[in-house]
C-alpha atoms as a PDB file:
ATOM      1  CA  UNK A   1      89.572-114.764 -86.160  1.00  0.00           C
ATOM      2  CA  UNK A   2      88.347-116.584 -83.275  1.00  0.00           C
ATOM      3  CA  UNK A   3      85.989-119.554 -82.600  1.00  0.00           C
ATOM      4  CA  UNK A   4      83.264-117.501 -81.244  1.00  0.00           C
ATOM      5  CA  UNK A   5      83.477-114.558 -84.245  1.00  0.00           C
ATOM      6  CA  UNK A   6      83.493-117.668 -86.864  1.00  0.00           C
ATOM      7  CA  UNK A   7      80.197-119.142 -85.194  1.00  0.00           C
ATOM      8  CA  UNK A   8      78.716-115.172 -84.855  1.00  0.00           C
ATOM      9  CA  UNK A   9      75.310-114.640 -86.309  1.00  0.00           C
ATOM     10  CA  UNK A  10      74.090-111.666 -87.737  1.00  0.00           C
ATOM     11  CA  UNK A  11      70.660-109.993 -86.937  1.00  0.00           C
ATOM     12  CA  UNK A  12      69.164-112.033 -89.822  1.00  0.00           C
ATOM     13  CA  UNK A  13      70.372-115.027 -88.495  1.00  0.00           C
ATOM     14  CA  UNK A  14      72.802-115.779 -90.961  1.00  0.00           C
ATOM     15  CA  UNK A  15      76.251-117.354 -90.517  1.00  0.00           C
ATOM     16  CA  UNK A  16      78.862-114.891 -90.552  1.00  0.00           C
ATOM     17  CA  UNK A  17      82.004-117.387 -91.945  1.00  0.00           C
ATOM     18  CA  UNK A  18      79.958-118.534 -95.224  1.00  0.00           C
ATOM     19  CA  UNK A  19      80.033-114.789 -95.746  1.00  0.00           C
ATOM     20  CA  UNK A  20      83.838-114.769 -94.495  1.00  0.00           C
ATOM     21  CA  UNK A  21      84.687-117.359 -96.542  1.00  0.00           C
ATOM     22  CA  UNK A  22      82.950-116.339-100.156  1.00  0.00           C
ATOM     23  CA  UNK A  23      84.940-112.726 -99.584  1.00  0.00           C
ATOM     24  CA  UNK A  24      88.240-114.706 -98.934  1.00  0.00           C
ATOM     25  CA  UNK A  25      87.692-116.856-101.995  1.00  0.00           C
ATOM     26  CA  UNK A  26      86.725-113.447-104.332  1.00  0.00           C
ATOM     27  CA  UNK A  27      89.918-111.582-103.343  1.00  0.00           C
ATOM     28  CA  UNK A  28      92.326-114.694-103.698  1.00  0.00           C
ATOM     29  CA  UNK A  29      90.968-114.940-106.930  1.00  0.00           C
ATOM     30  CA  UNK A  30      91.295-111.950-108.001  1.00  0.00           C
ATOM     31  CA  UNK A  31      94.491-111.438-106.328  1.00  0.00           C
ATOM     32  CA  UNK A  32      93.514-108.942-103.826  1.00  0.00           C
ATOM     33  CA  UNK A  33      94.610-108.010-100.489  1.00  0.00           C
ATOM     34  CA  UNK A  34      92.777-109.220 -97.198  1.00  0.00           C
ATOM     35  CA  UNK A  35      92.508-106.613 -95.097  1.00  0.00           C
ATOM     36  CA  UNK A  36      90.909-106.767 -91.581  1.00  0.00           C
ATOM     37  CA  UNK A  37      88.970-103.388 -92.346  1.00  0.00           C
ATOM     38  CA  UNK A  38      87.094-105.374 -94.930  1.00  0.00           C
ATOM     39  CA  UNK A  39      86.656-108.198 -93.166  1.00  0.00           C
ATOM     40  CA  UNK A  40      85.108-105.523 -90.382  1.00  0.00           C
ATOM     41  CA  UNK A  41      83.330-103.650 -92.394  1.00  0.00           C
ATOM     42  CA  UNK A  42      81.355-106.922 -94.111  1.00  0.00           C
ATOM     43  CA  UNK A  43      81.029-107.873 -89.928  1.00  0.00           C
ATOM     44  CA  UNK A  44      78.931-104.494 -89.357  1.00  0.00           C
ATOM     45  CA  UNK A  45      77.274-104.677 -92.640  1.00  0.00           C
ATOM     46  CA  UNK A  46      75.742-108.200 -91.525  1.00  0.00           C
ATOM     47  CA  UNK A  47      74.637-106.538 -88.404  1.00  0.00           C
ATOM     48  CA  UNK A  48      72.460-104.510 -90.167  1.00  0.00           C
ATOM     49  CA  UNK A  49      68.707-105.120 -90.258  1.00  0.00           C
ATOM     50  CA  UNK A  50      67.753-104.936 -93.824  1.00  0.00           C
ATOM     51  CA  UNK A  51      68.296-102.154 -96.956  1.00  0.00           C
ATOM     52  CA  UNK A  52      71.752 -99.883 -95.650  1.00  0.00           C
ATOM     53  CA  UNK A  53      73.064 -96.891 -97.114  1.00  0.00           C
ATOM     54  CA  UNK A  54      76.683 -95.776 -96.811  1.00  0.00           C
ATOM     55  CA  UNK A  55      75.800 -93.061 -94.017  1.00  0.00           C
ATOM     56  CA  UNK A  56      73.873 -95.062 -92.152  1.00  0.00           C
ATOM     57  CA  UNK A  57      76.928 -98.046 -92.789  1.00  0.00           C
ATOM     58  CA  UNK A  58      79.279 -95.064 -91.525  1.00  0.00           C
ATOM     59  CA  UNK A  59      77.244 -94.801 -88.270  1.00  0.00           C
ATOM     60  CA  UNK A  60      77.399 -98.303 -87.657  1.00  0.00           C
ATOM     61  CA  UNK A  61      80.733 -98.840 -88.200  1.00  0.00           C
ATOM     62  CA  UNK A  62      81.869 -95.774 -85.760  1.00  0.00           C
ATOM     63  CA  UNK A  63      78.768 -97.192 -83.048  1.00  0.00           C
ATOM     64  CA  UNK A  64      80.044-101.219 -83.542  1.00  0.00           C
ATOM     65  CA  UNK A  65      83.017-101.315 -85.500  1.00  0.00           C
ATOM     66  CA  UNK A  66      87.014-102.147 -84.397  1.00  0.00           C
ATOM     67  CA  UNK A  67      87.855 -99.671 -87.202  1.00  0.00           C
ATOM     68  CA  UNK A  68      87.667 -96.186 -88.418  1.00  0.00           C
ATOM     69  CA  UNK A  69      87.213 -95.627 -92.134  1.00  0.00           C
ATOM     70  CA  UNK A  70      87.062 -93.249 -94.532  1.00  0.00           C
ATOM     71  CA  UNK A  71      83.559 -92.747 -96.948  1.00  0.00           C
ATOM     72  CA  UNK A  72      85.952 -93.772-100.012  1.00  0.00           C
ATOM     73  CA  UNK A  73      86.646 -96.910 -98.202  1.00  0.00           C
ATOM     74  CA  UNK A  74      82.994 -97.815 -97.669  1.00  0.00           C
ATOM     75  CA  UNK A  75      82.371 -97.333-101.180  1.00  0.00           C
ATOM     76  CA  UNK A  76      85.407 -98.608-102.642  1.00  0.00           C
ATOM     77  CA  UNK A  77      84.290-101.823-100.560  1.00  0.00           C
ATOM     78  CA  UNK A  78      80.834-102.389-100.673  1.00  0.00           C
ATOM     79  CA  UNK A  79      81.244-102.172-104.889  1.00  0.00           C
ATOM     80  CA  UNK A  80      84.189-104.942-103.855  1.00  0.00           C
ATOM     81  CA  UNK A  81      81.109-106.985-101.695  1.00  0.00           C
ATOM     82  CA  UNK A  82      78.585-106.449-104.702  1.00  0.00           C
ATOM     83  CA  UNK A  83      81.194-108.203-107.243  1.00  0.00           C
ATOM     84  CA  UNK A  84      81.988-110.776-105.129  1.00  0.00           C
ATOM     85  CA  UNK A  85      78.247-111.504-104.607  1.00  0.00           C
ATOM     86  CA  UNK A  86      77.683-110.876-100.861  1.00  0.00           C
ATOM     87  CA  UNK A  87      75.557-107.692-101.417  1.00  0.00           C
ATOM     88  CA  UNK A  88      72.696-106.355-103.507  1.00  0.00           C
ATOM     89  CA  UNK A  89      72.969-102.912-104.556  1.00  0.00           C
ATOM     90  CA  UNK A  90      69.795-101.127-105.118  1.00  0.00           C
ATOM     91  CA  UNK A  91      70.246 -98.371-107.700  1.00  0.00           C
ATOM     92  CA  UNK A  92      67.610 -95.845-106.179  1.00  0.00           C
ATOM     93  CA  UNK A  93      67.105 -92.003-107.062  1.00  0.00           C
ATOM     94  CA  UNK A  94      67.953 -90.951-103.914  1.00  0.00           C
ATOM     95  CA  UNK A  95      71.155 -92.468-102.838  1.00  0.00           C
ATOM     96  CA  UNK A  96      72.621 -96.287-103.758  1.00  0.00           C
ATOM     97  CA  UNK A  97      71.028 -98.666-101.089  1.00  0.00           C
ATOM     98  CA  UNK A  98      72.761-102.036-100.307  1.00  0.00           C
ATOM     99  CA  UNK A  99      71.303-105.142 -98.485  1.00  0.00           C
ATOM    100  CA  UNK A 100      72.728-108.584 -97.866  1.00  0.00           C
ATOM    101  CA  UNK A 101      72.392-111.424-100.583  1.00  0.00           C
ATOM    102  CA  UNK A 102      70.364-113.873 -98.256  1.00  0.00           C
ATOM    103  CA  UNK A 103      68.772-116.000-100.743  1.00  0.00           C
ATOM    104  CA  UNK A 104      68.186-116.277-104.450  1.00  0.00           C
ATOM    105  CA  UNK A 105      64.621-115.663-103.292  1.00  0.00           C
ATOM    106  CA  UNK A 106      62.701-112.689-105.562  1.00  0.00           C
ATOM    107  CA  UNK A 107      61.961-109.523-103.214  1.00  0.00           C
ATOM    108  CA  UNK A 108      59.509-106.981-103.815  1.00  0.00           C
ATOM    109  CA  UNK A 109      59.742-103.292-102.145  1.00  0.00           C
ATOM    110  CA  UNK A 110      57.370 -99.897-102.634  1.00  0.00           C
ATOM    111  CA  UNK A 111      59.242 -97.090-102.797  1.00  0.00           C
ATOM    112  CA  UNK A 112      58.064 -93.856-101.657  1.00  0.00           C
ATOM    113  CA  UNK A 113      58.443 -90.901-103.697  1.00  0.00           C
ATOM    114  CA  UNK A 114      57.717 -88.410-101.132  1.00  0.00           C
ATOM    115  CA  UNK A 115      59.527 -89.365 -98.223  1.00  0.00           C
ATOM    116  CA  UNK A 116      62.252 -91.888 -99.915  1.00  0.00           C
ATOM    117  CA  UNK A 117      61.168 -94.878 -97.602  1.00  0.00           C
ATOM    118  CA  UNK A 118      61.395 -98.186 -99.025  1.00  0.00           C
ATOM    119  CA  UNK A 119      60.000-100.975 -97.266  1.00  0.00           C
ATOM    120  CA  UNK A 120      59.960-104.634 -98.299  1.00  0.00           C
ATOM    121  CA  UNK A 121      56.503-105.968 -99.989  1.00  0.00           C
ATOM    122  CA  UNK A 122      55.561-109.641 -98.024  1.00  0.00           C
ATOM    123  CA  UNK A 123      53.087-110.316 -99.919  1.00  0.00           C
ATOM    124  CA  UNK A 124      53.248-113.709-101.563  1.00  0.00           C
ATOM    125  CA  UNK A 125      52.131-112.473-104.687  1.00  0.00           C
ATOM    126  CA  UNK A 126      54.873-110.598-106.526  1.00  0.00           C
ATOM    127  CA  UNK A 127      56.880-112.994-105.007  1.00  0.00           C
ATOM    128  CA  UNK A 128      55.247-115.748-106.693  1.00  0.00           C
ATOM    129  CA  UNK A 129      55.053-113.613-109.526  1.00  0.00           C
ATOM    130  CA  UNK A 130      58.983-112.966-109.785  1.00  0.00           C
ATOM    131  CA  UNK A 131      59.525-116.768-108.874  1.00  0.00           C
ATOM    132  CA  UNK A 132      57.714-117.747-112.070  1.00  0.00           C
ATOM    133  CA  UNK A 133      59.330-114.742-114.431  1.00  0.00           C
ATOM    134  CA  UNK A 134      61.924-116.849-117.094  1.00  0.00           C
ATOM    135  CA  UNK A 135      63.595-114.692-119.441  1.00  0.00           C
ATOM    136  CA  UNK A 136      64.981-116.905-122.804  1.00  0.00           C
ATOM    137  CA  UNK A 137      68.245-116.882-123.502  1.00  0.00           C
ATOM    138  CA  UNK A 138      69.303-114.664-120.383  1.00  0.00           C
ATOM    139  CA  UNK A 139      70.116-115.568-116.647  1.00  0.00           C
ATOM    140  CA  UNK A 140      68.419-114.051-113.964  1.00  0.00           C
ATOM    141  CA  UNK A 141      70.908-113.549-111.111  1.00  0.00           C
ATOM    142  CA  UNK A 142      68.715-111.360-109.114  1.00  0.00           C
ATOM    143  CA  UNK A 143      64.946-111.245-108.901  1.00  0.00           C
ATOM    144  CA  UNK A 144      64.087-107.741-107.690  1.00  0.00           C
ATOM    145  CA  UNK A 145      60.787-105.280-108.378  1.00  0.00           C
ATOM    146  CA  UNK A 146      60.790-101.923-107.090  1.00  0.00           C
ATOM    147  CA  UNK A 147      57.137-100.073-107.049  1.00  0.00           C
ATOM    148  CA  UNK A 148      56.989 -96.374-106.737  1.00  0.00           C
ATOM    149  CA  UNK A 149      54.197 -94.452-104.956  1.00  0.00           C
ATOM    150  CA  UNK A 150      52.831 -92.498-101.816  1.00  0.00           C
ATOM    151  CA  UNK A 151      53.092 -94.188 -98.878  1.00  0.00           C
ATOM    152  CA  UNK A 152      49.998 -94.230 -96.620  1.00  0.00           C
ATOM    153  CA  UNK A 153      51.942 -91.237 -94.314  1.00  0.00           C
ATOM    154  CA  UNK A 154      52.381 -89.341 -97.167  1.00  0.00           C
ATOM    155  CA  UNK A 155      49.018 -89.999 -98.413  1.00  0.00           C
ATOM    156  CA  UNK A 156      47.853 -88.346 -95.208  1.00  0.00           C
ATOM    157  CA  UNK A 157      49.671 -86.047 -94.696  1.00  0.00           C
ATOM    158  CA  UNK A 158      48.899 -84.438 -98.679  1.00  0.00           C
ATOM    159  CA  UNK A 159      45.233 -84.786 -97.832  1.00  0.00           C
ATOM    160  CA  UNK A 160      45.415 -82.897 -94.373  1.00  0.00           C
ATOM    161  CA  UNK A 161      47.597 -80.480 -96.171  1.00  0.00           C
ATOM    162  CA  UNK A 162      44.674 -80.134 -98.925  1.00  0.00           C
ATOM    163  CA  UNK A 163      42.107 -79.837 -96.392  1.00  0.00           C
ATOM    164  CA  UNK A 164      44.292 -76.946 -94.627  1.00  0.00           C
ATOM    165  CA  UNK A 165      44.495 -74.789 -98.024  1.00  0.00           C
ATOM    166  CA  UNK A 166      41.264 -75.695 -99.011  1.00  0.00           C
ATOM    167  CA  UNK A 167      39.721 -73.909 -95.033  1.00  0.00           C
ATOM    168  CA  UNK A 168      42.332 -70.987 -96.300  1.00  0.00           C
ATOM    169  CA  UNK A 169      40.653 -70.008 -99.227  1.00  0.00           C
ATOM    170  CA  UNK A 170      37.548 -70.618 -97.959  1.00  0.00           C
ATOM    171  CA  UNK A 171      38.774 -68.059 -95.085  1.00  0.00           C
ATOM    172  CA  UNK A 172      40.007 -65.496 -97.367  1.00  0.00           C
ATOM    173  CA  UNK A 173      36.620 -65.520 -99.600  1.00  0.00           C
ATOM    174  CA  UNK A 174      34.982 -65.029 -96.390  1.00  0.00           C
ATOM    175  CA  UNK A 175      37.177 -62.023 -95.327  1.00  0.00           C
ATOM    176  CA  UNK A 176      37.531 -60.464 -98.117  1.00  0.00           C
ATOM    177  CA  UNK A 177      33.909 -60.914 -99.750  1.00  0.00           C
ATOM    178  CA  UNK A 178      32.591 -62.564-102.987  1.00  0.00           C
ATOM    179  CA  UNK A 179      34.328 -61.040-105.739  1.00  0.00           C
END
């Protein structure tokens, strides 16, 4: 690796090498091999803004990476990242959605159920919430609260949709007569 990758930044603004250097450390530990497709696949997943999937990790990596690689690899490495502590995976019903470990900060995210978006809460006050949660006799490693609902999209797009079938059956009664 050269000077100018080791000084890279990703999108967030993070330091690529601490990242480097915590995935070194995992696989010496464990005895693992260092491969440069996992080093290059952890250098695309930092240029990600934000929650990933593996797809959308697959497109990047074909777009920006030095490497082609297989679907099993991607997986095979991002549960490698997770154990090692350089990701978050988000268990979600639709797929498994992975984001960078920044911080030890709590996060908050809404989760549509309609259209499966899932955008970050900013809001100070779950985070303040989650910053204050203490569990006895357990450690908190990751702070995380995922809210389900409709999205405000969605939540227009089901009343314009109500509206629609509500001027149809008005429509039909009118067509057809009173019955």
């Amino acid at each position: 690796m050269d000077n100018k990758q080791a000084n890279a930044t990703t999108r967030q603004g993070q330091p690529l090498a601490p990242m480097r250097e915590r995935l070194t450390q995992y696989m010496e530990e464990k005895a693992m091999r260092k491969t440069p497709e996992r080093y290059e696949i952890l250098r695309v997943a930092m240029l990600t803004n934000g929650i990933f999937t593996i797809d959308g990790l697959m497109k990047s990596m074909q777009e920006h990476g030095e490497f082609q690689v297989s679907r099993a690899t991607l997986f095979n490495t991002m549960e490698l990242f997770c154990k090692a502590g350089i990701l978050i995976k988000h268990q979600l019903a639709t797929a498994a959605h992975y984001e960078i470990r920044s911080d030890c900060t709590p996060k908050a995210y809404v989760i549509c159920r309609q259209c499966n978006t899932i955008t970050k809460v900013s809001t100070g006050t779950a985070k303040l919430a989650l910053t204050n949660l203490h569990v006895r006799y357990f450690s908190i490693e990751d702070k995380l609260l995922y809210m389900h609902g409709l999205c405000r999209y969605c939540q227009a797009k089901n009343r314009q949709d109500a509206r629609k079938k509500k001027k149809s059956i008005k429509q039909d009664k009118n067509k057809y007569g009173k019955r």
